[in-house]
PDB file of N, CA and C in Angstrom:
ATOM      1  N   UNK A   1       0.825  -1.180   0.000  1.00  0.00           N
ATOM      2  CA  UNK A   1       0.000   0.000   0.000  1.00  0.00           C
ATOM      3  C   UNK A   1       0.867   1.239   0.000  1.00  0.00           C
ATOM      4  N   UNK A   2       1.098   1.751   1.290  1.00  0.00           N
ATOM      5  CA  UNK A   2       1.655   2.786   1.253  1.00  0.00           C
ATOM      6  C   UNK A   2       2.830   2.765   1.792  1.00  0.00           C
ATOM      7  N   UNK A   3       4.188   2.702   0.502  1.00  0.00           N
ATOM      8  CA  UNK A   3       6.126   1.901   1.029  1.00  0.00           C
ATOM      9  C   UNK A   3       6.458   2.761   2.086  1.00  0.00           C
ATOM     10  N   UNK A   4       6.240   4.221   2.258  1.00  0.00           N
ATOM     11  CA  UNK A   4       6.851   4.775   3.462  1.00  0.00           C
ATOM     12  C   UNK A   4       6.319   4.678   5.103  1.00  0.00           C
ATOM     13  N   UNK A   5       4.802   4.032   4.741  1.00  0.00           N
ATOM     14  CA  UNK A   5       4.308   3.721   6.214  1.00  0.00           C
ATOM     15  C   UNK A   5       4.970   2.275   6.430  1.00  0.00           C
ATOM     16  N   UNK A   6       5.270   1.397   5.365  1.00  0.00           N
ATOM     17  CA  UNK A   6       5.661  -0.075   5.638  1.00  0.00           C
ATOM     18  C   UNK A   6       7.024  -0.265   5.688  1.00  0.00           C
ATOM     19  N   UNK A   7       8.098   1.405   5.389  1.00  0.00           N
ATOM     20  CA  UNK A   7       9.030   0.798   5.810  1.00  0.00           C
ATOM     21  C   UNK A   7       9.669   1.510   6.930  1.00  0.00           C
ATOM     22  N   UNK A   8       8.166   2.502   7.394  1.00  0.00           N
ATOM     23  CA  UNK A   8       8.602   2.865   9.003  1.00  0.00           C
ATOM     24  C   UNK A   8       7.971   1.897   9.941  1.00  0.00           C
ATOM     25  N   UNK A   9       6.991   0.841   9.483  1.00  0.00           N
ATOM     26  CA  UNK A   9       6.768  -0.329  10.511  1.00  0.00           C
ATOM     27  C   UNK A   9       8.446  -1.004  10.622  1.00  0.00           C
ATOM     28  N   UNK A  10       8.695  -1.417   9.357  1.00  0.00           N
ATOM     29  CA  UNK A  10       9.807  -2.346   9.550  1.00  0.00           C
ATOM     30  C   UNK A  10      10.641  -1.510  10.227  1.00  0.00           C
ATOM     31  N   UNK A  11      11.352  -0.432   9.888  1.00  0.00           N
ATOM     32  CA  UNK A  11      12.378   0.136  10.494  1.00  0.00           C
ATOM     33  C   UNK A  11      12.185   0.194  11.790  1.00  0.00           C
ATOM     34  N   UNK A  12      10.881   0.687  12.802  1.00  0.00           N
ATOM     35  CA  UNK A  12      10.617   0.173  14.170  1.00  0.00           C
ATOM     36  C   UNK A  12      10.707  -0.901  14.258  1.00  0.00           C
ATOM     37  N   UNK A  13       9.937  -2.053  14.029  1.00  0.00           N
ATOM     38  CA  UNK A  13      10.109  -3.335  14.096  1.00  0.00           C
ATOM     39  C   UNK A  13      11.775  -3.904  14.109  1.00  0.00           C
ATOM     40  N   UNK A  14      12.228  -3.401  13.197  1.00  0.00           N
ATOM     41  CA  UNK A  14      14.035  -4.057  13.600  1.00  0.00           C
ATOM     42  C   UNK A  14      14.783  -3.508  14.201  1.00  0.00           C
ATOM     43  N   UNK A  15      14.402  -2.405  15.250  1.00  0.00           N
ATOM     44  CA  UNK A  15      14.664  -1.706  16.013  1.00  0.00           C
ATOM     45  C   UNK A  15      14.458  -1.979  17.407  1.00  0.00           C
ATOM     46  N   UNK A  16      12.953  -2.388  17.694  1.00  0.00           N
ATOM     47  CA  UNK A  16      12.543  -3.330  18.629  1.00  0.00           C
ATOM     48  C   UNK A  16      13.546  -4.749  18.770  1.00  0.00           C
ATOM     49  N   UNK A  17      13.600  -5.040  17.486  1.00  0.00           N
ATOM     50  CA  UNK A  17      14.426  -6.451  17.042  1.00  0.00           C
ATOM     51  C   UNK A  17      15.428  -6.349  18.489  1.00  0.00           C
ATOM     52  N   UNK A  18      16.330  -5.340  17.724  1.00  0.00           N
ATOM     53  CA  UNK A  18      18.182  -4.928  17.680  1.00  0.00           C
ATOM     54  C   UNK A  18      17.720  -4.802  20.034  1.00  0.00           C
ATOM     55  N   UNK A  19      16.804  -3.707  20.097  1.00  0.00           N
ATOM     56  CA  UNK A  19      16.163  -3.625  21.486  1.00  0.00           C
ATOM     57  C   UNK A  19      16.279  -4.866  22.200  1.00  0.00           C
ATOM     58  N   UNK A  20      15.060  -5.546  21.995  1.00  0.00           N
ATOM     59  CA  UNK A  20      14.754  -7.046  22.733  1.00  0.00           C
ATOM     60  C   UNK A  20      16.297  -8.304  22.734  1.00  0.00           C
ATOM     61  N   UNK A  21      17.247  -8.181  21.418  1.00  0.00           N
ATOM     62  CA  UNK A  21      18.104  -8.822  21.773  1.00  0.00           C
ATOM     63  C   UNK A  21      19.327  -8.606  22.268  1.00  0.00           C
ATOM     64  N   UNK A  22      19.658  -7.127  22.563  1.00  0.00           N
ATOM     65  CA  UNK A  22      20.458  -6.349  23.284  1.00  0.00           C
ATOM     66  C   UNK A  22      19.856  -6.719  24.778  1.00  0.00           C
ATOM     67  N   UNK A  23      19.250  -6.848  25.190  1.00  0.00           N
ATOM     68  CA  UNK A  23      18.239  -7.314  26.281  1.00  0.00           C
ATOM     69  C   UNK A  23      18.712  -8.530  26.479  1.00  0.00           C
ATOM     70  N   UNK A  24      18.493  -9.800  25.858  1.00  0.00           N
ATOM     71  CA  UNK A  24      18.882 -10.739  26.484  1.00  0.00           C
ATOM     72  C   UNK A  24      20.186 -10.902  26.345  1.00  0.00           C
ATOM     73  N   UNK A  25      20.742 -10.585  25.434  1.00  0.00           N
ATOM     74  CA  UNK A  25      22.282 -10.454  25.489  1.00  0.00           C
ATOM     75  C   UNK A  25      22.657 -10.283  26.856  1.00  0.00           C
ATOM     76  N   UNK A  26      22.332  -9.283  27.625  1.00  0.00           N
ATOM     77  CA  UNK A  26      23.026  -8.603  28.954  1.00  0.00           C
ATOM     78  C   UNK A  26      22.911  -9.791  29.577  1.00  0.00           C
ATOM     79  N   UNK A  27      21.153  -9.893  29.814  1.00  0.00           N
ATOM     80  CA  UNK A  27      20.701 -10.896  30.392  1.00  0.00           C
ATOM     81  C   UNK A  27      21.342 -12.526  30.642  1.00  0.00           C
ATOM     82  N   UNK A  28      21.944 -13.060  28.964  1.00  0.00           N
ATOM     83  CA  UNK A  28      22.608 -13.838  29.016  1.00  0.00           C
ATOM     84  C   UNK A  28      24.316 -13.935  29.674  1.00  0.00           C
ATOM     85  N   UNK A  29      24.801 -12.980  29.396  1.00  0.00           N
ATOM     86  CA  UNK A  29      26.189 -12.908  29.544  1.00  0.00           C
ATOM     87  C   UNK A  29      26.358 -12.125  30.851  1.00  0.00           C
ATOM     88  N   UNK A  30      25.695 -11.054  31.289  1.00  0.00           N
ATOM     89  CA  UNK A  30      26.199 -10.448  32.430  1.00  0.00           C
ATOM     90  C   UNK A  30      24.651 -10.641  33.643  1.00  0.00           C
ATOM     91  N   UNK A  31      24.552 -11.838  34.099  1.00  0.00           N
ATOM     92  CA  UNK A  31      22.999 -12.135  35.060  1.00  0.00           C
ATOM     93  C   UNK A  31      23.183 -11.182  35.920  1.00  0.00           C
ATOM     94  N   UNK A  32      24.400 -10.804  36.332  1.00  0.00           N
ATOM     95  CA  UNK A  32      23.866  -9.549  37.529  1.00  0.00           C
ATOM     96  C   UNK A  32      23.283  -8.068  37.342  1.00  0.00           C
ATOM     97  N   UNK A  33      23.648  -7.989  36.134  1.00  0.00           N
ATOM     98  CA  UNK A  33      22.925  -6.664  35.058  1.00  0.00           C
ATOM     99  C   UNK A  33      21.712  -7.108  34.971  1.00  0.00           C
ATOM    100  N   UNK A  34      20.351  -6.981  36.001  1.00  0.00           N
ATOM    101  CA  UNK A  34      19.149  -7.732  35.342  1.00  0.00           C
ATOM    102  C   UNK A  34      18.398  -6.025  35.566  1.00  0.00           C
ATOM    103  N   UNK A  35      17.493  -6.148  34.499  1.00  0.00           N
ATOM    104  CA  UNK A  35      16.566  -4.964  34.759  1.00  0.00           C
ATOM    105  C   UNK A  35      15.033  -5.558  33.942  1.00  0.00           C
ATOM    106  N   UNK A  36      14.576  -5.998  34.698  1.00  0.00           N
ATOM    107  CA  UNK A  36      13.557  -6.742  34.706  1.00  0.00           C
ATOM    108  C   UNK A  36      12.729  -6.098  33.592  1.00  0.00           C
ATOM    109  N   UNK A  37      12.360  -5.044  33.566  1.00  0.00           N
ATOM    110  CA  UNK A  37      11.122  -4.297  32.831  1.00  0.00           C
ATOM    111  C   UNK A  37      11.951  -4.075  31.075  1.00  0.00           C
ATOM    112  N   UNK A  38      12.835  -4.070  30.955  1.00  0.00           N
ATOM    113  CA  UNK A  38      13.411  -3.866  29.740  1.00  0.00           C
ATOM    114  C   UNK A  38      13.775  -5.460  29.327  1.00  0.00           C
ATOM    115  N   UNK A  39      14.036  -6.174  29.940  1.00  0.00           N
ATOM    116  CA  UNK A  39      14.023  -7.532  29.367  1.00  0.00           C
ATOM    117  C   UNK A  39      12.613  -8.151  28.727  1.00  0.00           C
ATOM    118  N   UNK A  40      11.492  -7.570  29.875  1.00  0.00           N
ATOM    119  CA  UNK A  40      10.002  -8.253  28.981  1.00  0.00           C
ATOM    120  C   UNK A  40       9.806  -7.454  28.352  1.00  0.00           C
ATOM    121  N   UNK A  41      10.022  -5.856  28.122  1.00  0.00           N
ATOM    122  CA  UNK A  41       9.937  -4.641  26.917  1.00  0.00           C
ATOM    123  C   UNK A  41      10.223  -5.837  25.722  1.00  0.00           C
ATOM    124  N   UNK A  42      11.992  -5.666  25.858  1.00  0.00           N
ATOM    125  CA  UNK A  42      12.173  -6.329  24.570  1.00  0.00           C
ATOM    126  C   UNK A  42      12.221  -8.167  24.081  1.00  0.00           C
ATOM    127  N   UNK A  43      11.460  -8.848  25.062  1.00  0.00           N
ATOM    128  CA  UNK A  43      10.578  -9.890  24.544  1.00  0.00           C
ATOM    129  C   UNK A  43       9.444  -9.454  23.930  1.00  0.00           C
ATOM    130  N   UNK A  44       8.722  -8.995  24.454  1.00  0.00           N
ATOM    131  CA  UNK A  44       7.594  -8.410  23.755  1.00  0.00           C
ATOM    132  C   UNK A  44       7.543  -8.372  22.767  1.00  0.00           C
ATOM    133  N   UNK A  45       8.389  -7.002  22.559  1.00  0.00           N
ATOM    134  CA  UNK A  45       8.502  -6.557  21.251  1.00  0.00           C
ATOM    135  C   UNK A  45       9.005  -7.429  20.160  1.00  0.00           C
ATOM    136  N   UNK A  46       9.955  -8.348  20.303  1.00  0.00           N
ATOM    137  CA  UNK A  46      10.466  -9.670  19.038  1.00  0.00           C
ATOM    138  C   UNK A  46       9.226 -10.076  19.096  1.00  0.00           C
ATOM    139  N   UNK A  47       8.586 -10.575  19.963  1.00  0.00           N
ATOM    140  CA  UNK A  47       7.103 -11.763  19.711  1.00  0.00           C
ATOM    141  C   UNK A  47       6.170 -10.697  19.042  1.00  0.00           C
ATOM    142  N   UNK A  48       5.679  -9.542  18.895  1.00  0.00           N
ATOM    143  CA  UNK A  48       5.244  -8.934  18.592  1.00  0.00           C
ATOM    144  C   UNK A  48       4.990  -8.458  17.310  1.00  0.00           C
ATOM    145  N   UNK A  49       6.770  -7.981  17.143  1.00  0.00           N
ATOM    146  CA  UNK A  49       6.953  -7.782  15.395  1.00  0.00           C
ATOM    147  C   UNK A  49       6.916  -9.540  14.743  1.00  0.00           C
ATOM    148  N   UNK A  50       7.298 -10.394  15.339  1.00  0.00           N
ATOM    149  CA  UNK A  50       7.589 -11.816  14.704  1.00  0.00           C
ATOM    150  C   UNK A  50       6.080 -11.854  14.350  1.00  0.00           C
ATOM    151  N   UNK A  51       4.974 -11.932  15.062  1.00  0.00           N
ATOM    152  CA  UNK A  51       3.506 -11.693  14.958  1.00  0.00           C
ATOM    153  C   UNK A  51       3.390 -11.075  13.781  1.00  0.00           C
ATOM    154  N   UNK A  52       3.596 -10.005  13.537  1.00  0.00           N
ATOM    155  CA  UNK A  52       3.048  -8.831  12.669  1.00  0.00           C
ATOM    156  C   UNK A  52       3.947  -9.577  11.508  1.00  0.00           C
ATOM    157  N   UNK A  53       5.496 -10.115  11.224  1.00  0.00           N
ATOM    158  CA  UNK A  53       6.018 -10.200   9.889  1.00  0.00           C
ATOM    159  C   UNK A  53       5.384 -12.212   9.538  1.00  0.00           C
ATOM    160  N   UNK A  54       4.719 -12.348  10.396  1.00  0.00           N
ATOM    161  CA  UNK A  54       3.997 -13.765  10.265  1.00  0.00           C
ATOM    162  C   UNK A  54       2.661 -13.334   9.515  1.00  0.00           C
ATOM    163  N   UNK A  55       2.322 -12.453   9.851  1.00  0.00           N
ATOM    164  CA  UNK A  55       0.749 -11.976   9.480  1.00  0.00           C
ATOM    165  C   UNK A  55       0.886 -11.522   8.108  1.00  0.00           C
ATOM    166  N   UNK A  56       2.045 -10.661   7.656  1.00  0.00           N
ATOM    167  CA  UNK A  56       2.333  -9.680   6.688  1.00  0.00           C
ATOM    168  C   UNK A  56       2.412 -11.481   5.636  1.00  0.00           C
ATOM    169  N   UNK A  57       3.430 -12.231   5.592  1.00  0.00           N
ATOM    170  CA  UNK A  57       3.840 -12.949   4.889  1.00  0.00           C
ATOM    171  C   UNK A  57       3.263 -14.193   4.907  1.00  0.00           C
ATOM    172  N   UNK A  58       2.395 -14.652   5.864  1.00  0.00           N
ATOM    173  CA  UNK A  58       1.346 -16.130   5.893  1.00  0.00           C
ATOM    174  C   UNK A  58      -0.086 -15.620   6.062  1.00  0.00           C
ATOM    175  N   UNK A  59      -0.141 -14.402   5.940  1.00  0.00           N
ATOM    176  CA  UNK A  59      -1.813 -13.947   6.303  1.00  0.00           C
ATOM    177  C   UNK A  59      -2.197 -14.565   7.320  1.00  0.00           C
ATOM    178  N   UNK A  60      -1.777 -15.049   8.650  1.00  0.00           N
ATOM    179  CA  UNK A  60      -2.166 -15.588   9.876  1.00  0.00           C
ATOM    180  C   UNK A  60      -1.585 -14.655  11.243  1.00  0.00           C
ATOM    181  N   UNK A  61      -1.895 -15.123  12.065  1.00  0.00           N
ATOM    182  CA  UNK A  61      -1.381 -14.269  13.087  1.00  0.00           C
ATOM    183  C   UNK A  61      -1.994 -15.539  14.522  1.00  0.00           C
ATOM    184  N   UNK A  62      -0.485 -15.795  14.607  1.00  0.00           N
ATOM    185  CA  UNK A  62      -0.388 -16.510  16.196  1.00  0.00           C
ATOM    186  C   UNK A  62      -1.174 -15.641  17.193  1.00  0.00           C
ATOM    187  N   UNK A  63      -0.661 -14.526  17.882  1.00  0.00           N
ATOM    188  CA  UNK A  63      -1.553 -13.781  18.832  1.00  0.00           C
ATOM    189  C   UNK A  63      -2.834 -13.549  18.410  1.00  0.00           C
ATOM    190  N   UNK A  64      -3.312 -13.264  17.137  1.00  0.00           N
ATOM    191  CA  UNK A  64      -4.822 -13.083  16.911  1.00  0.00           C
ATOM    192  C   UNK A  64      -5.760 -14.267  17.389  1.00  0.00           C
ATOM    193  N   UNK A  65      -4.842 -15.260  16.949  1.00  0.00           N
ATOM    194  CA  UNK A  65      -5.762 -16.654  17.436  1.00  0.00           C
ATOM    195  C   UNK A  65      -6.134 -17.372  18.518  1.00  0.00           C
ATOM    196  N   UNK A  66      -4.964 -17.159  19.008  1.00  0.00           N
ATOM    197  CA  UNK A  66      -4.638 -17.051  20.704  1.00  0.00           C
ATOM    198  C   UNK A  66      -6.180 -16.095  20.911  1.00  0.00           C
ATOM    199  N   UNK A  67      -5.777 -14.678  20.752  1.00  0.00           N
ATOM    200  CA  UNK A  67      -7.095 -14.169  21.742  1.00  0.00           C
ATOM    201  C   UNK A  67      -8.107 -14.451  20.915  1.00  0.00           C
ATOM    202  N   UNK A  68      -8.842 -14.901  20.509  1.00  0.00           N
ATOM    203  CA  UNK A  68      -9.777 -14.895  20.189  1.00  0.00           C
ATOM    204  C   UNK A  68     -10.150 -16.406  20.657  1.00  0.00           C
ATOM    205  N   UNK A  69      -9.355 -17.775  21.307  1.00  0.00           N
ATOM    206  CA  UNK A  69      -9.859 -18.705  21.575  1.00  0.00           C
ATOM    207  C   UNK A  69      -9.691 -18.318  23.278  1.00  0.00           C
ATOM    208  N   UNK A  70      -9.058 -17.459  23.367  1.00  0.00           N
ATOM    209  CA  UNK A  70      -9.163 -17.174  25.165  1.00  0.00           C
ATOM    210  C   UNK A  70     -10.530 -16.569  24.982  1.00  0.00           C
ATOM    211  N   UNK A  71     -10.959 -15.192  24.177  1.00  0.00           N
ATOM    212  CA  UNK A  71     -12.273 -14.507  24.623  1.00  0.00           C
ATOM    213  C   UNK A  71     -13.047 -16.021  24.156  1.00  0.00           C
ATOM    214  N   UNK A  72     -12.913 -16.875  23.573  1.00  0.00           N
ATOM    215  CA  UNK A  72     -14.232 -17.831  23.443  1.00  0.00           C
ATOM    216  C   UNK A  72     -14.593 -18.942  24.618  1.00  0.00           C
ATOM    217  N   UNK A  73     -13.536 -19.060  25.297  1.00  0.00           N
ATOM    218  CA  UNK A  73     -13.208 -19.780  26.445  1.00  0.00           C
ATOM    219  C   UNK A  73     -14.223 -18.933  27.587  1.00  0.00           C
ATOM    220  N   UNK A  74     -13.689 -17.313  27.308  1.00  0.00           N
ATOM    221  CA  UNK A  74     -14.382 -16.401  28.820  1.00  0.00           C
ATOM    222  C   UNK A  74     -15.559 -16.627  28.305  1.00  0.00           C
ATOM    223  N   UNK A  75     -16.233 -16.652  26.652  1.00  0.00           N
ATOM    224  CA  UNK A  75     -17.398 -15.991  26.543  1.00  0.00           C
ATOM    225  C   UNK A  75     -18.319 -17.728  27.301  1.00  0.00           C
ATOM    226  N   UNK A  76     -17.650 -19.088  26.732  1.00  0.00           N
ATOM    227  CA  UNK A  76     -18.156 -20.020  27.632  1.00  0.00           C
ATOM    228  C   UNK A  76     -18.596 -19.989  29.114  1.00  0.00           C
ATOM    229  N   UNK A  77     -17.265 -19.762  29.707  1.00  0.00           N
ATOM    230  CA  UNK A  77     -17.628 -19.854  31.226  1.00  0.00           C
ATOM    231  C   UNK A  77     -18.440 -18.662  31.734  1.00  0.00           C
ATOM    232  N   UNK A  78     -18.576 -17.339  30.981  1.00  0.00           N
ATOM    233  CA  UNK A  78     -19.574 -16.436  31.087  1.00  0.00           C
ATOM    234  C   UNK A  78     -21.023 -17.340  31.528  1.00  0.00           C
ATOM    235  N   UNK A  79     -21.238 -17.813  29.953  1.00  0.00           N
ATOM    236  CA  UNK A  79     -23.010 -18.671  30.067  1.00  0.00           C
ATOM    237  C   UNK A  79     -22.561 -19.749  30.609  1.00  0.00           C
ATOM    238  N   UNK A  80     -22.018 -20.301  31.073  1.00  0.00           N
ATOM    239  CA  UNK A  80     -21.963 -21.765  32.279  1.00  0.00           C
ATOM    240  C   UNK A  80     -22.387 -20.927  33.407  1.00  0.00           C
ATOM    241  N   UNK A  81     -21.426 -19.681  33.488  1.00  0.00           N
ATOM    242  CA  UNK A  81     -22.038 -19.110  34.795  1.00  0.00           C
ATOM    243  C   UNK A  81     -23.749 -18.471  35.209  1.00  0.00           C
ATOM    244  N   UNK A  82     -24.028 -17.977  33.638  1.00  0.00           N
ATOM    245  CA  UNK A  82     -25.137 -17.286  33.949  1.00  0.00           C
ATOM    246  C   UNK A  82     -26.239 -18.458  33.846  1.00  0.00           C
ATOM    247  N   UNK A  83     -26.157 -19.461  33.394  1.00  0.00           N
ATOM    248  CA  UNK A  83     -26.828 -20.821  33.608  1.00  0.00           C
ATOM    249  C   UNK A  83     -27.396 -20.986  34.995  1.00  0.00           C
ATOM    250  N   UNK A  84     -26.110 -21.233  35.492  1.00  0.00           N
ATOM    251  CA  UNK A  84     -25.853 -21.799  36.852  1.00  0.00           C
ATOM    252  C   UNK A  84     -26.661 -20.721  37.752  1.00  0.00           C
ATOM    253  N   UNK A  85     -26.662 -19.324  37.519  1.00  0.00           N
ATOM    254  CA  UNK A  85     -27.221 -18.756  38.480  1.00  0.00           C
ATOM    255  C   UNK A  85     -29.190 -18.892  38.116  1.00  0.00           C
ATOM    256  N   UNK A  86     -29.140 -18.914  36.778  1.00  0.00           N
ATOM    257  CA  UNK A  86     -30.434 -19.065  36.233  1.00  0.00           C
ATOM    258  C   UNK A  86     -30.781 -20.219  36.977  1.00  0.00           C
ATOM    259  N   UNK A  87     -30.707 -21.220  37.312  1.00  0.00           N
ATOM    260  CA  UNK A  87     -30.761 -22.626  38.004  1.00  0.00           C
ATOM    261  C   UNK A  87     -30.977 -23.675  36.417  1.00  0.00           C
ATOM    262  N   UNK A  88     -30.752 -22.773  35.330  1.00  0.00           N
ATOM    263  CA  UNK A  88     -30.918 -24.092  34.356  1.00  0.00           C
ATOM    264  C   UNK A  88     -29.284 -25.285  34.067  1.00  0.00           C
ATOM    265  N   UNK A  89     -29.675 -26.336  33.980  1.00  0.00           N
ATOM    266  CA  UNK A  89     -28.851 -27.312  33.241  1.00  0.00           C
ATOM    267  C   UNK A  89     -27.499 -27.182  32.538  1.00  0.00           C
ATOM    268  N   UNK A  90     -26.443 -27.426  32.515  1.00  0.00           N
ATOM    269  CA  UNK A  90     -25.077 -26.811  31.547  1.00  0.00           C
ATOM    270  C   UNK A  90     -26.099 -27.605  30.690  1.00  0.00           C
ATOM    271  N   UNK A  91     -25.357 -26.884  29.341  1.00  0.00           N
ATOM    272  CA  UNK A  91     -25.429 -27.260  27.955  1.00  0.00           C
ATOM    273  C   UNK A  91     -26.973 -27.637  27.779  1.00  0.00           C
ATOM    274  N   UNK A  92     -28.082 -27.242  28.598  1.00  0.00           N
ATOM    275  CA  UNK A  92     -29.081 -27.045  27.662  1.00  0.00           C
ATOM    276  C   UNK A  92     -29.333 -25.916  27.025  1.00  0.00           C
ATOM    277  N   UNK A  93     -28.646 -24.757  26.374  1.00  0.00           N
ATOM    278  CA  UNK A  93     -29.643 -23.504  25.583  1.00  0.00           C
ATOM    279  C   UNK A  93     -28.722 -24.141  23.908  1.00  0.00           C
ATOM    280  N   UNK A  94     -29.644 -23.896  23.254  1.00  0.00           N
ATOM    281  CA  UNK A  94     -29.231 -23.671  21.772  1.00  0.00           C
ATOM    282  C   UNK A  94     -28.003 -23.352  21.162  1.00  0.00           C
ATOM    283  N   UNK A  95     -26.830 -24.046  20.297  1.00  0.00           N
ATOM    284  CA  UNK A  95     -26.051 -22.803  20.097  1.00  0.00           C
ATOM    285  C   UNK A  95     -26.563 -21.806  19.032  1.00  0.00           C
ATOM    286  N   UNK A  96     -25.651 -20.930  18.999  1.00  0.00           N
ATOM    287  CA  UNK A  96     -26.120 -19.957  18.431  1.00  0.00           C
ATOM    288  C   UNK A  96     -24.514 -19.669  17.749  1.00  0.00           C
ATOM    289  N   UNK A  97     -24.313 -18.930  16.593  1.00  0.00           N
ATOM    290  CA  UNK A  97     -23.009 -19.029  16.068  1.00  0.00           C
ATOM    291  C   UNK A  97     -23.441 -17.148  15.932  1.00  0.00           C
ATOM    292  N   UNK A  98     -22.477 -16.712  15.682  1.00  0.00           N
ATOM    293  CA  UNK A  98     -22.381 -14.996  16.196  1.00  0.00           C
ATOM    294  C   UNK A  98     -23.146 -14.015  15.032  1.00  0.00           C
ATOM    295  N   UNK A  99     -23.580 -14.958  13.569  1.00  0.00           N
ATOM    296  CA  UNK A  99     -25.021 -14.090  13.370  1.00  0.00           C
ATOM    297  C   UNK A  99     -25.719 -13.831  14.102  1.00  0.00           C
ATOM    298  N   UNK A 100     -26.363 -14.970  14.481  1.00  0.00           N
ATOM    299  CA  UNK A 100     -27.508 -15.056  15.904  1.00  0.00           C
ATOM    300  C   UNK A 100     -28.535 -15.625  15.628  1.00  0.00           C
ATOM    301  N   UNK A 101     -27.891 -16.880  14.466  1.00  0.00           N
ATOM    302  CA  UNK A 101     -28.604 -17.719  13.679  1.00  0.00           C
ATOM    303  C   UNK A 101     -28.739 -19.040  14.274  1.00  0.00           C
ATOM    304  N   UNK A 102     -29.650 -19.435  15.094  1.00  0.00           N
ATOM    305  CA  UNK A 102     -29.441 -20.992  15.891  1.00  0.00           C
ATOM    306  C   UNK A 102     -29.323 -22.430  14.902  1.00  0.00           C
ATOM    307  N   UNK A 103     -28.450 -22.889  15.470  1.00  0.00           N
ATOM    308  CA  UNK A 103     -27.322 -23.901  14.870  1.00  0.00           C
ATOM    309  C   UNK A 103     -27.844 -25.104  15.083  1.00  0.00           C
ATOM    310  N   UNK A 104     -28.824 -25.544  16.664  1.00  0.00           N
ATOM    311  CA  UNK A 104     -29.399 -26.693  16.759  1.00  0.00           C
ATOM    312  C   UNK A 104     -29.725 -26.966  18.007  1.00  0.00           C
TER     313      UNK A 104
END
């Protein structure tokens, strides 16, 4: 789309890179140099951009999938819970798939 917004992602992104492994570098070689908050900064940030150049080049995205089977997990134990307070049965209501078209 647009080369100067995609090659100021990358240029942050390998910047973060150069960040996060300057980070464990210390981390690895000098353990008494620990500074906790800049070591998960720059984990983050590698898992992050690795995310984003996974997405760019396989059209997928590890973290997208991830949350979206955690929110489906909460949105479960949500209605187990509101069941339970309803006094009805687990797994008796309908599913319903997120038209809001019942499934069976």
């Amino acid at each position: 789309r647009c080369p100067i917004v995609s090659a100021y992602v990358f240029v942050m992104g390998g910047y973060r890179m150069v960040f996060g492994l300057s980070w464990a570098y210390h981390y690895l070689v000098m353990p008494y140099y620990l500074d906790m908050s800049s070591l998960i900064s720059g984990v983050l940030g590698i898992v992050f951009f690795c995310d984003y150049l996974l997405f760019k080049v396989a059209n997928r995205s590890t973290l997208s999938q991830l949350c979206i089977s955690v929110d489906d997990t909460i949105r479960e134990a949500e209605e187990a819970a509101r069941d339970m307070v309803a006094g009805e049965p687990l797994g008796t209501r309908p599913l319903v798939n997120p038209v809001g078209v019942v499934a069976g």
